[in-house]
PDBML (XML) file of the C-alpha atoms, coordinates in Angstrom:
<?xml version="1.0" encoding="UTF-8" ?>
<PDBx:datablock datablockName="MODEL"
   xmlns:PDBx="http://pdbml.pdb.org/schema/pdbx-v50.xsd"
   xmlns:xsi="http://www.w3.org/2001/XMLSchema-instance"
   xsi:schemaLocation="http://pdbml.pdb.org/schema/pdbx-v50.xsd pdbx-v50.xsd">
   <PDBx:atom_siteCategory>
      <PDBx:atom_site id="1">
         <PDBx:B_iso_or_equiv>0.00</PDBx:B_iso_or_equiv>
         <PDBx:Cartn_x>-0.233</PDBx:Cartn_x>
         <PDBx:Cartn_y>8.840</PDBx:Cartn_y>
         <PDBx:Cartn_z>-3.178</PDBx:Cartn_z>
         <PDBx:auth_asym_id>A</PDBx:auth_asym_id>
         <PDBx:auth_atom_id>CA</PDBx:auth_atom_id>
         <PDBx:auth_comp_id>UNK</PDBx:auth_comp_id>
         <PDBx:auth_seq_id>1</PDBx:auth_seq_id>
         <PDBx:group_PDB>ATOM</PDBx:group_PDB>
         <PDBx:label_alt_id xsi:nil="true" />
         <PDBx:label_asym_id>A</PDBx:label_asym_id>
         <PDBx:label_atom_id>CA</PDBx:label_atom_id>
         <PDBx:label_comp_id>UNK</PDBx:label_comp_id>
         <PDBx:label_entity_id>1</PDBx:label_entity_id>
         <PDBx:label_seq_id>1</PDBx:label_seq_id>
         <PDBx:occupancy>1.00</PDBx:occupancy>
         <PDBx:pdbx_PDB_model_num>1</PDBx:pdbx_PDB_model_num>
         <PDBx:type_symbol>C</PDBx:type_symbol>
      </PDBx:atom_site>
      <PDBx:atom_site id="2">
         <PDBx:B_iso_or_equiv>0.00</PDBx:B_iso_or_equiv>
         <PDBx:Cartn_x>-1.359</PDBx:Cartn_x>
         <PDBx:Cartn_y>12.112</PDBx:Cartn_y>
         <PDBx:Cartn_z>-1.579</PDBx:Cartn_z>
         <PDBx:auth_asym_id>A</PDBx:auth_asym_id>
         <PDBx:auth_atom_id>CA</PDBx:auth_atom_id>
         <PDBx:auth_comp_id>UNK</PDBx:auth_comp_id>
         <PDBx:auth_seq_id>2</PDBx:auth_seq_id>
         <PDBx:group_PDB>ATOM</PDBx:group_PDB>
         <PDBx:label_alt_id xsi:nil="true" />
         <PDBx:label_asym_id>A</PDBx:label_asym_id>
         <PDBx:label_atom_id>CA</PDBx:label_atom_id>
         <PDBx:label_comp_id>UNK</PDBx:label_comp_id>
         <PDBx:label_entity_id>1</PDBx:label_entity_id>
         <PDBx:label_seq_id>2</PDBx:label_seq_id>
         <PDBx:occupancy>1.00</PDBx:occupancy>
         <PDBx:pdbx_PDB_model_num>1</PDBx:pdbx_PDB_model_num>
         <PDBx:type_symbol>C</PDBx:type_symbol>
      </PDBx:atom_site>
      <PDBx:atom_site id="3">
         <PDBx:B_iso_or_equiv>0.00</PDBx:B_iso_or_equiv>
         <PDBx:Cartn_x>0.281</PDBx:Cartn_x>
         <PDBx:Cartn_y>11.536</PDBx:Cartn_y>
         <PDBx:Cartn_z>1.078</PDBx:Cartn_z>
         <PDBx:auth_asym_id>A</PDBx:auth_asym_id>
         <PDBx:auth_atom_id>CA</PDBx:auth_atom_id>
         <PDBx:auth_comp_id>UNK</PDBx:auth_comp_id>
         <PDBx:auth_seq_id>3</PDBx:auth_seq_id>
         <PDBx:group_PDB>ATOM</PDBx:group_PDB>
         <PDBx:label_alt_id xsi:nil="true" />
         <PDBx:label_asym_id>A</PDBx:label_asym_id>
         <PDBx:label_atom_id>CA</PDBx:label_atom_id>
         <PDBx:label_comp_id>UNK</PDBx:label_comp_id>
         <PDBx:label_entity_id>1</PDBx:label_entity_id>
         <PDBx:label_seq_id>3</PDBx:label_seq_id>
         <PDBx:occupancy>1.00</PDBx:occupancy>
         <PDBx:pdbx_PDB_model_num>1</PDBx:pdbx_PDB_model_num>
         <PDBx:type_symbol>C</PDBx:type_symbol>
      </PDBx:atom_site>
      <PDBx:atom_site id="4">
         <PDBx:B_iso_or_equiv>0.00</PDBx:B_iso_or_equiv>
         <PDBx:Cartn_x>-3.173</PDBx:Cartn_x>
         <PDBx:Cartn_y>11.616</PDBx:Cartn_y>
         <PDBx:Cartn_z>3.438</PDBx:Cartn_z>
         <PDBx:auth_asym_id>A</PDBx:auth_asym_id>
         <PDBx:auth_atom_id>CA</PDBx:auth_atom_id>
         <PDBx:auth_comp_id>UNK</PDBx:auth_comp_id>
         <PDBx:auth_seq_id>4</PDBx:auth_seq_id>
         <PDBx:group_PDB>ATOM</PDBx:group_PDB>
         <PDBx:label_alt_id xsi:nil="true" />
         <PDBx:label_asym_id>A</PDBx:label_asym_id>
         <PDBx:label_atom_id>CA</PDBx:label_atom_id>
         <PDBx:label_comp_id>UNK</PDBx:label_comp_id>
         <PDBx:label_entity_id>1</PDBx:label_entity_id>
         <PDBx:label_seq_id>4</PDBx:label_seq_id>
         <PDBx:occupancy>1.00</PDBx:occupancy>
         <PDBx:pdbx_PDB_model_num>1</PDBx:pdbx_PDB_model_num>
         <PDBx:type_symbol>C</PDBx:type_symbol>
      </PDBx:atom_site>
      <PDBx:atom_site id="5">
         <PDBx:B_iso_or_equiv>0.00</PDBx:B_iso_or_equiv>
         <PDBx:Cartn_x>-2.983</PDBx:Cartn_x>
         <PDBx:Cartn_y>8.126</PDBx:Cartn_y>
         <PDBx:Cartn_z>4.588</PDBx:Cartn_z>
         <PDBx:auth_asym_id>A</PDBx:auth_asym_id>
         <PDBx:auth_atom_id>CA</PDBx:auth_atom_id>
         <PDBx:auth_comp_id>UNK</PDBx:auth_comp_id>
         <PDBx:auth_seq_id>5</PDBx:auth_seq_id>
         <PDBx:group_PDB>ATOM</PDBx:group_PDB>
         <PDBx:label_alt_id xsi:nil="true" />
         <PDBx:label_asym_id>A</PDBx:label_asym_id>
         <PDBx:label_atom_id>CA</PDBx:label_atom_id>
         <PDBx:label_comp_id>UNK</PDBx:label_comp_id>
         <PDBx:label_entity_id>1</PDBx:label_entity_id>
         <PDBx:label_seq_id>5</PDBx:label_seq_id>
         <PDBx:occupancy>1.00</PDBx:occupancy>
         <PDBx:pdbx_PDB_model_num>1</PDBx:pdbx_PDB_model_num>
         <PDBx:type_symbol>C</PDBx:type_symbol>
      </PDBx:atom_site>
      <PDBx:atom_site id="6">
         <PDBx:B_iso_or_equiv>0.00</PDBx:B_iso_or_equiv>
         <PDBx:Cartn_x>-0.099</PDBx:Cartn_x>
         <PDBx:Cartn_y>5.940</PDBx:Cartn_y>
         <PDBx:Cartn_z>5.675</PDBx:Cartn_z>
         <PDBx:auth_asym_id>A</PDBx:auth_asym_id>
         <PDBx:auth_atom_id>CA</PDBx:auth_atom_id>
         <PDBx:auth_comp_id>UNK</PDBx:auth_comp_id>
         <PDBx:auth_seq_id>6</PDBx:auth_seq_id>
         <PDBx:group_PDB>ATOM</PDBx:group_PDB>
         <PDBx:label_alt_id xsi:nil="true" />
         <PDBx:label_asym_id>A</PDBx:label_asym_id>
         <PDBx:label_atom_id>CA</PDBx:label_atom_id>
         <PDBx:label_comp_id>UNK</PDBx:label_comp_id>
         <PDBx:label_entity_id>1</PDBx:label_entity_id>
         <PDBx:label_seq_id>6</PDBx:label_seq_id>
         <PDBx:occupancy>1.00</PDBx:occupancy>
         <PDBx:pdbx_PDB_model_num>1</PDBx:pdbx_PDB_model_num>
         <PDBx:type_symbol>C</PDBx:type_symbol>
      </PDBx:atom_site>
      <PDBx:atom_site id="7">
         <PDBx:B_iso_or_equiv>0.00</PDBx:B_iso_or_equiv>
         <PDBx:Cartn_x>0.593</PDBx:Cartn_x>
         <PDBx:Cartn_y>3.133</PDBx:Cartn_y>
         <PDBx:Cartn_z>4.719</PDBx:Cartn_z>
         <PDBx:auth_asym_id>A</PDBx:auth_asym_id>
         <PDBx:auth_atom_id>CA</PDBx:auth_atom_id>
         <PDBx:auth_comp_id>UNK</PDBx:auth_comp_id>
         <PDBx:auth_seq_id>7</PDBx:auth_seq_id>
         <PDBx:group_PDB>ATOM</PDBx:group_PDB>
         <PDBx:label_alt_id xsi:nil="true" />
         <PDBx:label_asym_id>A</PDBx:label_asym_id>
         <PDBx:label_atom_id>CA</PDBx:label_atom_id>
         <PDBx:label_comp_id>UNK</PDBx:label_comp_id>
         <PDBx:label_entity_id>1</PDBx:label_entity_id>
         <PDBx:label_seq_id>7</PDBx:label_seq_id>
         <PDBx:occupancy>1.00</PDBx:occupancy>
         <PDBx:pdbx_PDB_model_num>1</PDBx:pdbx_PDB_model_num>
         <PDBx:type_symbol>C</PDBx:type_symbol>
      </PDBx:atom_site>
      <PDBx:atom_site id="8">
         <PDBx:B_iso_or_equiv>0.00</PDBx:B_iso_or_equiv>
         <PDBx:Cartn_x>0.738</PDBx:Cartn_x>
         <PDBx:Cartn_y>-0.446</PDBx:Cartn_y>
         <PDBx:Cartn_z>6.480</PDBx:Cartn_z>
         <PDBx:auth_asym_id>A</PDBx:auth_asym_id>
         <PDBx:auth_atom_id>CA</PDBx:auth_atom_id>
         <PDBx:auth_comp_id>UNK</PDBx:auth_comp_id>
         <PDBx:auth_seq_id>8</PDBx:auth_seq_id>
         <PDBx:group_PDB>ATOM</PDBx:group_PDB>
         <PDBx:label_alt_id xsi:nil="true" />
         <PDBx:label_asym_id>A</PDBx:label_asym_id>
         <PDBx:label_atom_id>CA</PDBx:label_atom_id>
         <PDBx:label_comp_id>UNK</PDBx:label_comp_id>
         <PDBx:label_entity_id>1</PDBx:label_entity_id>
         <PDBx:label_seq_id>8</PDBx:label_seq_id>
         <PDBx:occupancy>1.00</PDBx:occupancy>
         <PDBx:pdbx_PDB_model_num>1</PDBx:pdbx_PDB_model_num>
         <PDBx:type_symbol>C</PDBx:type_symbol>
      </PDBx:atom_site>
      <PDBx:atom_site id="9">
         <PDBx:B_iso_or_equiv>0.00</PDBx:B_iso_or_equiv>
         <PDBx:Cartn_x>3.867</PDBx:Cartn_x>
         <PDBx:Cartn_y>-1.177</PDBx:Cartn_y>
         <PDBx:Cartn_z>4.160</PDBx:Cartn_z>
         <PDBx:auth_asym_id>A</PDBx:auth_asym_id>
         <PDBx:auth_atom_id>CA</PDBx:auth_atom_id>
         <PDBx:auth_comp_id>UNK</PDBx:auth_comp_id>
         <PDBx:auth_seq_id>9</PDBx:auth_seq_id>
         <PDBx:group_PDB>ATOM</PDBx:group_PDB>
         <PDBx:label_alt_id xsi:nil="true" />
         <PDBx:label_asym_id>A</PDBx:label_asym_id>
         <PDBx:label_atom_id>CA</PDBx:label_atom_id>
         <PDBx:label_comp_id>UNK</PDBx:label_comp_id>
         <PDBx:label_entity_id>1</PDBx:label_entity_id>
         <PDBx:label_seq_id>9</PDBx:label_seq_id>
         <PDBx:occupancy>1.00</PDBx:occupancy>
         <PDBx:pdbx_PDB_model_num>1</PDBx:pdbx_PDB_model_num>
         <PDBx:type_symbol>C</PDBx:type_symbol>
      </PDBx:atom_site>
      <PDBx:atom_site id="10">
         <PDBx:B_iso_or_equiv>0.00</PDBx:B_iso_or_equiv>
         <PDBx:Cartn_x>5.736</PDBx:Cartn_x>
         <PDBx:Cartn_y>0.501</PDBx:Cartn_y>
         <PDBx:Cartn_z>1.067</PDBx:Cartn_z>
         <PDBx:auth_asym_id>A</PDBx:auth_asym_id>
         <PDBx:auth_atom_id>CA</PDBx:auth_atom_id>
         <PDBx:auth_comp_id>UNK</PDBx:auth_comp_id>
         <PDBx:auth_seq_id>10</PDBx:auth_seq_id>
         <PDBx:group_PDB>ATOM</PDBx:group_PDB>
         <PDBx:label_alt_id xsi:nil="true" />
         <PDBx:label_asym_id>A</PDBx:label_asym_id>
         <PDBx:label_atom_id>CA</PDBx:label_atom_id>
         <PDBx:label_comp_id>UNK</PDBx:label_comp_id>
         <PDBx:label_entity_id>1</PDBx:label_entity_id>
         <PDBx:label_seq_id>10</PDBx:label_seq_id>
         <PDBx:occupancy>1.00</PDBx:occupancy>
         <PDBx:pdbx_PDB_model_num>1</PDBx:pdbx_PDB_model_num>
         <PDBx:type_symbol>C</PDBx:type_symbol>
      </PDBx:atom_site>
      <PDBx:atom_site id="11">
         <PDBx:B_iso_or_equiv>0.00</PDBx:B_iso_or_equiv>
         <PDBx:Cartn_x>6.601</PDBx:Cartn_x>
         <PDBx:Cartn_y>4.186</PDBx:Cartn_y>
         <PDBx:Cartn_z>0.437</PDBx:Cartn_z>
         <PDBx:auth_asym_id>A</PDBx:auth_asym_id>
         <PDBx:auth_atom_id>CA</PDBx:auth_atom_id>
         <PDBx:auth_comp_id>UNK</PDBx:auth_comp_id>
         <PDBx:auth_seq_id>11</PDBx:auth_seq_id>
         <PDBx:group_PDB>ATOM</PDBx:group_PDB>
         <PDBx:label_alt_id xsi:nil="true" />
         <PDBx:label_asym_id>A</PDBx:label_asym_id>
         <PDBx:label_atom_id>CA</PDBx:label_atom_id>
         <PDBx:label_comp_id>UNK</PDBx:label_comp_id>
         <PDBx:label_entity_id>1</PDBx:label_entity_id>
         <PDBx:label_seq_id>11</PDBx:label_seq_id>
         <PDBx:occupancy>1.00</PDBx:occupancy>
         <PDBx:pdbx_PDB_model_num>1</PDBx:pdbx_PDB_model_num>
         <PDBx:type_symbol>C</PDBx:type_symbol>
      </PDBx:atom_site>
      <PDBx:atom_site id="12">
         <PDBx:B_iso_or_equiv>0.00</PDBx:B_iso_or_equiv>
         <PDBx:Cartn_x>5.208</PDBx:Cartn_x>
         <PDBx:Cartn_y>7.081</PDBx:Cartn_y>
         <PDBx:Cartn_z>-1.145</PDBx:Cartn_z>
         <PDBx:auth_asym_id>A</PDBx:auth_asym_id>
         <PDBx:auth_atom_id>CA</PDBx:auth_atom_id>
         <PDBx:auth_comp_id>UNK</PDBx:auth_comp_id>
         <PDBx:auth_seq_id>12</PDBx:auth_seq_id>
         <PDBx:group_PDB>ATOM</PDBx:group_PDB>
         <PDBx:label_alt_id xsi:nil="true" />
         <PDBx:label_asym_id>A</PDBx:label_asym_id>
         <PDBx:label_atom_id>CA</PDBx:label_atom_id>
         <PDBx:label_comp_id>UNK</PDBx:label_comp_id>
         <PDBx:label_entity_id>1</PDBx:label_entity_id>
         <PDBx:label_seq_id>12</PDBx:label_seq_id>
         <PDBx:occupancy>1.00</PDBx:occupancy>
         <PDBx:pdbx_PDB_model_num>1</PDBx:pdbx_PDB_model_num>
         <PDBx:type_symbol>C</PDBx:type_symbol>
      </PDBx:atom_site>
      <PDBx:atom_site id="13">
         <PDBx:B_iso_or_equiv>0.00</PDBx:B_iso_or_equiv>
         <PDBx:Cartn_x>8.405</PDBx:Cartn_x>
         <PDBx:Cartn_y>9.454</PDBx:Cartn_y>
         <PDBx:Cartn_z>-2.853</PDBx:Cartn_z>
         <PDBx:auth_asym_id>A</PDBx:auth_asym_id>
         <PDBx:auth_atom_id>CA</PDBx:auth_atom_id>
         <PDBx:auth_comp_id>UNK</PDBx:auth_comp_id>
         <PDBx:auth_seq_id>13</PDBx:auth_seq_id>
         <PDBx:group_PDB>ATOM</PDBx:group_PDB>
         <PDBx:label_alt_id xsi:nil="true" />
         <PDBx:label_asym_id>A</PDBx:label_asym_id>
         <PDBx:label_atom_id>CA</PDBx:label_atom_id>
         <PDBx:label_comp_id>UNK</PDBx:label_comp_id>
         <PDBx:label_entity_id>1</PDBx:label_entity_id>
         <PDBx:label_seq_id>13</PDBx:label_seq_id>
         <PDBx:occupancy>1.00</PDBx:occupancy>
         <PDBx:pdbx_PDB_model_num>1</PDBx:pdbx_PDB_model_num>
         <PDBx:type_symbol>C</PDBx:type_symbol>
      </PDBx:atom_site>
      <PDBx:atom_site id="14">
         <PDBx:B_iso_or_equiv>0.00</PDBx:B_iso_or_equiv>
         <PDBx:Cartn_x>7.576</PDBx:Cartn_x>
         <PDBx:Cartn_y>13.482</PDBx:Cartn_y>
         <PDBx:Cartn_z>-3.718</PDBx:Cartn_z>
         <PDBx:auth_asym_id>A</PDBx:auth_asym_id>
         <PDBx:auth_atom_id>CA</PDBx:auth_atom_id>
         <PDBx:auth_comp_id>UNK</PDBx:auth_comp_id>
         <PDBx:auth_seq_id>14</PDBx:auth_seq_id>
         <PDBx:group_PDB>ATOM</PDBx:group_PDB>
         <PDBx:label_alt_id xsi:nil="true" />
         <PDBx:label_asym_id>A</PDBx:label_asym_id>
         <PDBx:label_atom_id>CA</PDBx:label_atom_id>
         <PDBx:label_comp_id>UNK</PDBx:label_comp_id>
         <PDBx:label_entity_id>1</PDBx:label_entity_id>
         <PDBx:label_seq_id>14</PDBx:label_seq_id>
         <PDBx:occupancy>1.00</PDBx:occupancy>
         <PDBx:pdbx_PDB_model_num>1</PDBx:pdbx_PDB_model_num>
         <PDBx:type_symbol>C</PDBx:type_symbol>
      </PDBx:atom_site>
      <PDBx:atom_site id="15">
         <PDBx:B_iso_or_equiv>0.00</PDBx:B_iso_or_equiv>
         <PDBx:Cartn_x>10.416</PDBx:Cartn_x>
         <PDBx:Cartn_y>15.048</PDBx:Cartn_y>
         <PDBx:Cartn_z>-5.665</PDBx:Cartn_z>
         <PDBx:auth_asym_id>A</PDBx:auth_asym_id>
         <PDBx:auth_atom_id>CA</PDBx:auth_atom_id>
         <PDBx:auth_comp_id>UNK</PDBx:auth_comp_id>
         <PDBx:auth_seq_id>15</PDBx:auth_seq_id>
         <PDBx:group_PDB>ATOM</PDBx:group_PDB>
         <PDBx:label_alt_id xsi:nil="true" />
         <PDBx:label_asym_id>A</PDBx:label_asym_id>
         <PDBx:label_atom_id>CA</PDBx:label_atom_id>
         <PDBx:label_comp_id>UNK</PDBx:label_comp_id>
         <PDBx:label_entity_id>1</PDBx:label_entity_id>
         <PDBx:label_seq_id>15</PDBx:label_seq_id>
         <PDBx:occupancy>1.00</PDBx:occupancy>
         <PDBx:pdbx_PDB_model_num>1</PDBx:pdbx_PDB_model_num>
         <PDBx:type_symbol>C</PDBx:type_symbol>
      </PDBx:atom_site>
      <PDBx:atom_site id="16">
         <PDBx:B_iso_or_equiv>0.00</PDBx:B_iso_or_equiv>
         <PDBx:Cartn_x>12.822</PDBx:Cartn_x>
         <PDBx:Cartn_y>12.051</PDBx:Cartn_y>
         <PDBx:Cartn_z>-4.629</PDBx:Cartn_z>
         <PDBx:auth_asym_id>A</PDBx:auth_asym_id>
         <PDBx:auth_atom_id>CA</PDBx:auth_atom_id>
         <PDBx:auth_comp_id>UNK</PDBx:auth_comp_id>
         <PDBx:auth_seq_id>16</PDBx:auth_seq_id>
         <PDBx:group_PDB>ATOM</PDBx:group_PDB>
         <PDBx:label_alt_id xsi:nil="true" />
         <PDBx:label_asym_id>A</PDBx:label_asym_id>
         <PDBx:label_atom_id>CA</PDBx:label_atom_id>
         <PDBx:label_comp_id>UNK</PDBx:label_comp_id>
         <PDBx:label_entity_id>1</PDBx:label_entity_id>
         <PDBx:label_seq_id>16</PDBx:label_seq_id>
         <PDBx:occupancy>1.00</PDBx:occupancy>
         <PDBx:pdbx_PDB_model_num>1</PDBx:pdbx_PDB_model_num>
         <PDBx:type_symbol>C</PDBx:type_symbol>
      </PDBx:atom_site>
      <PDBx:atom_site id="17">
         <PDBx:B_iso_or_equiv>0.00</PDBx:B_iso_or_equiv>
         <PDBx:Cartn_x>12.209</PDBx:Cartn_x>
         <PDBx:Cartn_y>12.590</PDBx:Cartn_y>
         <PDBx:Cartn_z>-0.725</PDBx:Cartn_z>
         <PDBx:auth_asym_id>A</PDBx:auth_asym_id>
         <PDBx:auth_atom_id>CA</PDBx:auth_atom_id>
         <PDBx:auth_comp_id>UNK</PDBx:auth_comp_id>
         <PDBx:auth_seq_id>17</PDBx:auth_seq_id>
         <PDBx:group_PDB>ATOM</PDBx:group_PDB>
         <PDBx:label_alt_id xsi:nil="true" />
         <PDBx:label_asym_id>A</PDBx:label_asym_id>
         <PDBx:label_atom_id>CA</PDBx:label_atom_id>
         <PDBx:label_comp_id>UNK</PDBx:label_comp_id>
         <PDBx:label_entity_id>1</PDBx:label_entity_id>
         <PDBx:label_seq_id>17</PDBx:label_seq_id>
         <PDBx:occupancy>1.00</PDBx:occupancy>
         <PDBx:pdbx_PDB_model_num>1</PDBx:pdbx_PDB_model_num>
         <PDBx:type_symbol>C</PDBx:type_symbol>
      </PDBx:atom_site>
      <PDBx:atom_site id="18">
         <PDBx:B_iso_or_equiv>0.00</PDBx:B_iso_or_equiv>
         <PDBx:Cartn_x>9.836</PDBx:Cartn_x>
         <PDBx:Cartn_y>10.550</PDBx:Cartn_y>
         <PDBx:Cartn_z>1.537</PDBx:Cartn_z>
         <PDBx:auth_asym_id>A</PDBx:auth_asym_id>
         <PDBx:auth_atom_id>CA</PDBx:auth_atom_id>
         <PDBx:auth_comp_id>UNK</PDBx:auth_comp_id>
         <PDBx:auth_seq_id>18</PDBx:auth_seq_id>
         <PDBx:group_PDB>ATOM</PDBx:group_PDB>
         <PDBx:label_alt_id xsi:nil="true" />
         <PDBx:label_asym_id>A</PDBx:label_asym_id>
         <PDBx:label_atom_id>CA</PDBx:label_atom_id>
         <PDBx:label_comp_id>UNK</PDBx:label_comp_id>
         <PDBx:label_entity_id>1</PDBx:label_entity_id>
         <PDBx:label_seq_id>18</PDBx:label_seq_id>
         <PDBx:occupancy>1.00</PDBx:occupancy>
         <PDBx:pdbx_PDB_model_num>1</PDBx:pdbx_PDB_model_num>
         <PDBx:type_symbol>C</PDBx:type_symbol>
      </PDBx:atom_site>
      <PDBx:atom_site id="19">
         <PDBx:B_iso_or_equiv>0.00</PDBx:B_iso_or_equiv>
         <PDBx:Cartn_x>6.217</PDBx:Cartn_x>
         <PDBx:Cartn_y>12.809</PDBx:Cartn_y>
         <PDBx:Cartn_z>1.446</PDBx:Cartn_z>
         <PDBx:auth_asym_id>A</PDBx:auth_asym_id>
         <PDBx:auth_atom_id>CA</PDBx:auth_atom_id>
         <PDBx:auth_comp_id>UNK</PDBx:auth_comp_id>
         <PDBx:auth_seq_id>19</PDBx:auth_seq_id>
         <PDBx:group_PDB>ATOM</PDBx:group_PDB>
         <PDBx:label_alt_id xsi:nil="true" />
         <PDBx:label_asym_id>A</PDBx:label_asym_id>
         <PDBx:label_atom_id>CA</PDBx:label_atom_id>
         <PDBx:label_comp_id>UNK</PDBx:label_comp_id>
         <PDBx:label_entity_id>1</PDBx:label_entity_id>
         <PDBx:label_seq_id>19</PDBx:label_seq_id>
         <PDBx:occupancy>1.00</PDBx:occupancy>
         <PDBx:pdbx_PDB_model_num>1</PDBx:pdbx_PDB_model_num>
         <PDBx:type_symbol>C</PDBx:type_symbol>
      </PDBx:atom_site>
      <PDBx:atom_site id="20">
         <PDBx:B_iso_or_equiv>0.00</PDBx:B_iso_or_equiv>
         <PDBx:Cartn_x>6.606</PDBx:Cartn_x>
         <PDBx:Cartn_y>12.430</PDBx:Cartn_y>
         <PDBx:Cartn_z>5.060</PDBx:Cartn_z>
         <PDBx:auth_asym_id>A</PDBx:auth_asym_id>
         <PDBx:auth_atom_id>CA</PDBx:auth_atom_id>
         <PDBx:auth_comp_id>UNK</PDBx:auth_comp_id>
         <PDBx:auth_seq_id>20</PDBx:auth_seq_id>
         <PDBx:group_PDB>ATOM</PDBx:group_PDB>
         <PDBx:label_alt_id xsi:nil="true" />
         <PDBx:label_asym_id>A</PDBx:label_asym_id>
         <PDBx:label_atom_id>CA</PDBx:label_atom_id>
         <PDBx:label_comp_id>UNK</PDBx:label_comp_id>
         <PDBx:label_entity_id>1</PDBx:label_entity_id>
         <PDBx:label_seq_id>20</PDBx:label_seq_id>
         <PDBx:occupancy>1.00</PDBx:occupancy>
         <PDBx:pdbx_PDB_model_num>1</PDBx:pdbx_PDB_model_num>
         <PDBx:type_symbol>C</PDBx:type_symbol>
      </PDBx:atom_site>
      <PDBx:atom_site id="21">
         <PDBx:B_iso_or_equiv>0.00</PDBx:B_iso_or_equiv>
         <PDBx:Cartn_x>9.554</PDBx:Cartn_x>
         <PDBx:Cartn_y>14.406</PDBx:Cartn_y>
         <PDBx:Cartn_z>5.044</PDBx:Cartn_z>
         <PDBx:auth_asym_id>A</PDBx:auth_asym_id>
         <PDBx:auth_atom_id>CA</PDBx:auth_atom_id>
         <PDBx:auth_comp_id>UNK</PDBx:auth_comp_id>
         <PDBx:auth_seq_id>21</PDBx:auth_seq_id>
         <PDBx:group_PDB>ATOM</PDBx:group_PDB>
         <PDBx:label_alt_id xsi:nil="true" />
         <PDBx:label_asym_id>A</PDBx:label_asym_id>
         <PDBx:label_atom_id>CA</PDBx:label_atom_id>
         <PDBx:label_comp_id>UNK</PDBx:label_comp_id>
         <PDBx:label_entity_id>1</PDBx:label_entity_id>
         <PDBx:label_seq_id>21</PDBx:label_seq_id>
         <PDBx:occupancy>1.00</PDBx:occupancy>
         <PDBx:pdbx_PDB_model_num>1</PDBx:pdbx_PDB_model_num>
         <PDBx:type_symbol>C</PDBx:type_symbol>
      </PDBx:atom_site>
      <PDBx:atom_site id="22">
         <PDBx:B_iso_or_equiv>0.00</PDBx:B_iso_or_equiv>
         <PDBx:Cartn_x>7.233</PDBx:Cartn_x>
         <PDBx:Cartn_y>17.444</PDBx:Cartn_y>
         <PDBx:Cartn_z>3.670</PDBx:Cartn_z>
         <PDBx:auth_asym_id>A</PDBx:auth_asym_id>
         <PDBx:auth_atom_id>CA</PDBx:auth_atom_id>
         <PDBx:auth_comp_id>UNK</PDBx:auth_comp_id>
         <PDBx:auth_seq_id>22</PDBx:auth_seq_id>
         <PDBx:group_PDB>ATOM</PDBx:group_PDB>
         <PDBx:label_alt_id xsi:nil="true" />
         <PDBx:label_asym_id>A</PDBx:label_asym_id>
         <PDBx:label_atom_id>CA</PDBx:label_atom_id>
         <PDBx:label_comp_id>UNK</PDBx:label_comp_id>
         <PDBx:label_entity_id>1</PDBx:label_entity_id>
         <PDBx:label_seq_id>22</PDBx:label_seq_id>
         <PDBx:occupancy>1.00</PDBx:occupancy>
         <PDBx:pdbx_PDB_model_num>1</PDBx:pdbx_PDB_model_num>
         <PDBx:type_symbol>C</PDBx:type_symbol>
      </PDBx:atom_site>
      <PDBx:atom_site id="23">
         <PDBx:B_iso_or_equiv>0.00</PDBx:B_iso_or_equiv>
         <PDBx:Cartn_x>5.541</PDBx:Cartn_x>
         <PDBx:Cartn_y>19.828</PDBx:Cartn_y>
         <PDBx:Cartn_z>5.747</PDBx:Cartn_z>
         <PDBx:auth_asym_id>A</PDBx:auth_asym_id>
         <PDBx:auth_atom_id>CA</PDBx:auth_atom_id>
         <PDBx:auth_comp_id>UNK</PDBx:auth_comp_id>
         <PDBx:auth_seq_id>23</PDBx:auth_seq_id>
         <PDBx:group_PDB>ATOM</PDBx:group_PDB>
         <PDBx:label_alt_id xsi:nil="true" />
         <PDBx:label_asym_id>A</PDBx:label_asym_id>
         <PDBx:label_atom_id>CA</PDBx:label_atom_id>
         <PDBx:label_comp_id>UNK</PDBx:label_comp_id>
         <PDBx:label_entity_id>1</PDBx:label_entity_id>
         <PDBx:label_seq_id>23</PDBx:label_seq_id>
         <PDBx:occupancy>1.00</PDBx:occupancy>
         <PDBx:pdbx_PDB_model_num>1</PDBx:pdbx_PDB_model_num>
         <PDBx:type_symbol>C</PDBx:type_symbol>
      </PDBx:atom_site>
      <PDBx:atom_site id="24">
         <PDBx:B_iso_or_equiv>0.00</PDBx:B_iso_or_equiv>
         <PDBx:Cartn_x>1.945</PDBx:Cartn_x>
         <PDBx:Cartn_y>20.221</PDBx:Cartn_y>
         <PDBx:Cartn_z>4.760</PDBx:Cartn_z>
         <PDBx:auth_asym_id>A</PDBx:auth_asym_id>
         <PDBx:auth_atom_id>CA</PDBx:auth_atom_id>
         <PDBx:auth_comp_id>UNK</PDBx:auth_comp_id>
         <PDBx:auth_seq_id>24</PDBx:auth_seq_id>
         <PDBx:group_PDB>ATOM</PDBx:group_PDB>
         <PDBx:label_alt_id xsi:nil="true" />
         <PDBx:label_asym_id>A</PDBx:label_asym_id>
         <PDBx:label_atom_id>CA</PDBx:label_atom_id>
         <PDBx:label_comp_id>UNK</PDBx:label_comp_id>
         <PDBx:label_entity_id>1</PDBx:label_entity_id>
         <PDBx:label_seq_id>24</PDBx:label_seq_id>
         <PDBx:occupancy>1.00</PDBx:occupancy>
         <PDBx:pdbx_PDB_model_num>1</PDBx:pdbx_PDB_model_num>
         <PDBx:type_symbol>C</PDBx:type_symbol>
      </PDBx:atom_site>
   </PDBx:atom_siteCategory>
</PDBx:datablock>
């Protein structure tokens, strides 16, 4: 949910947008 792992499968949203989208 933090965003400091990935994932094998699914997807993690922050404000609507992909957390990988964010810059640290």
């Amino acid at each position: 949910l933090a965003g400091l792992r990935a994932p094998d499968a699914g997807s993690v949203h922050l404000d609507g947008r992909d957390i990988r989208a964010w810059s640290a």
